[in-house]
Protein backbone atom coordinates (compact mmCIF):
# COMPACT_ATOMS: atom_id res chain seq x y z
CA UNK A 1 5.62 42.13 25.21
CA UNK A 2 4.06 40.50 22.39
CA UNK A 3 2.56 37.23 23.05
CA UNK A 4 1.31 36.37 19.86
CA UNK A 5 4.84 36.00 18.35
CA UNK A 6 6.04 34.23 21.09
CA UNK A 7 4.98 30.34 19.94
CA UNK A 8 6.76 28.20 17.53
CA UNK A 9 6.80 29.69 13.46
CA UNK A 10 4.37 27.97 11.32
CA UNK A 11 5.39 25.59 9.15
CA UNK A 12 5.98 26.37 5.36
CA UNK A 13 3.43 24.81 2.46
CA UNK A 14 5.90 24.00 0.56
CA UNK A 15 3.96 25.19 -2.49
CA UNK A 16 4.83 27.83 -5.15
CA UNK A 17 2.94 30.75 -5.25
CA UNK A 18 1.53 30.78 -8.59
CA UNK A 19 1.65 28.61 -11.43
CA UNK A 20 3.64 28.75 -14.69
CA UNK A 21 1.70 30.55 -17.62
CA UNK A 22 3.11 27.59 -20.12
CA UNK A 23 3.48 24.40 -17.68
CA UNK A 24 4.18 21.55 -19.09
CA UNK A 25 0.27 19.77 -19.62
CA UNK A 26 -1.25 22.86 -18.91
CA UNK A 27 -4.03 24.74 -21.11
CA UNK A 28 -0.95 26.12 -23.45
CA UNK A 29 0.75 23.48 -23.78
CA UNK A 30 -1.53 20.44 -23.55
CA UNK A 31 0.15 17.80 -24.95
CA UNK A 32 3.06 19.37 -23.78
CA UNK A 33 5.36 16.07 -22.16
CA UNK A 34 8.80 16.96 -21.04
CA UNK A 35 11.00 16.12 -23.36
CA UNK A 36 13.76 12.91 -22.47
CA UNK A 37 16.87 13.29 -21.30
CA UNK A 38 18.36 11.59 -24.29
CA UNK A 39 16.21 14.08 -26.61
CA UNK A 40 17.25 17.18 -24.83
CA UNK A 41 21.10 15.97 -25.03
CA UNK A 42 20.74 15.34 -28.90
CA UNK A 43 19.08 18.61 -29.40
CA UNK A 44 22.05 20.39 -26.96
CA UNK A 45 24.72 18.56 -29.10
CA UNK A 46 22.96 19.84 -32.35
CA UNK A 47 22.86 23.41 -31.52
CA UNK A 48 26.60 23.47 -30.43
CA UNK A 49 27.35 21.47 -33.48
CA UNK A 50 25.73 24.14 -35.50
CA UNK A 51 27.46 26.77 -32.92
CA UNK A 52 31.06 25.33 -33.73
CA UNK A 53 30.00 24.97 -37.87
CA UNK A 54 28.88 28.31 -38.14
């Protein structure tokens, strides 16, 4: 019998792994701030806009 496996599983970290190469304020992207929501949906609605037009 194994013993050692016996006792309760150890909890997880809860951390990832590794970090991303281009994180947001990170050495690539310093200055890099996420953009807004309302940006993101303007630049969304753009690109479909241009989608549809072209």
């Amino acid at each position: 019998m194994d013993y050692k496996a016996a006792g309760a599983p150890k909890k997880g970290k809860n951390a990832p792994k590794h970090s991303e190469h281009n994180a947001h304020g990170s050495r690539k992207k310093p200055f890099g701030q996420r953009p807004s929501k309302e940006e993101l949906l303007a630049r969304m609605k753009a690109a479909a806009e241009a989608n549809k037009a072209g």
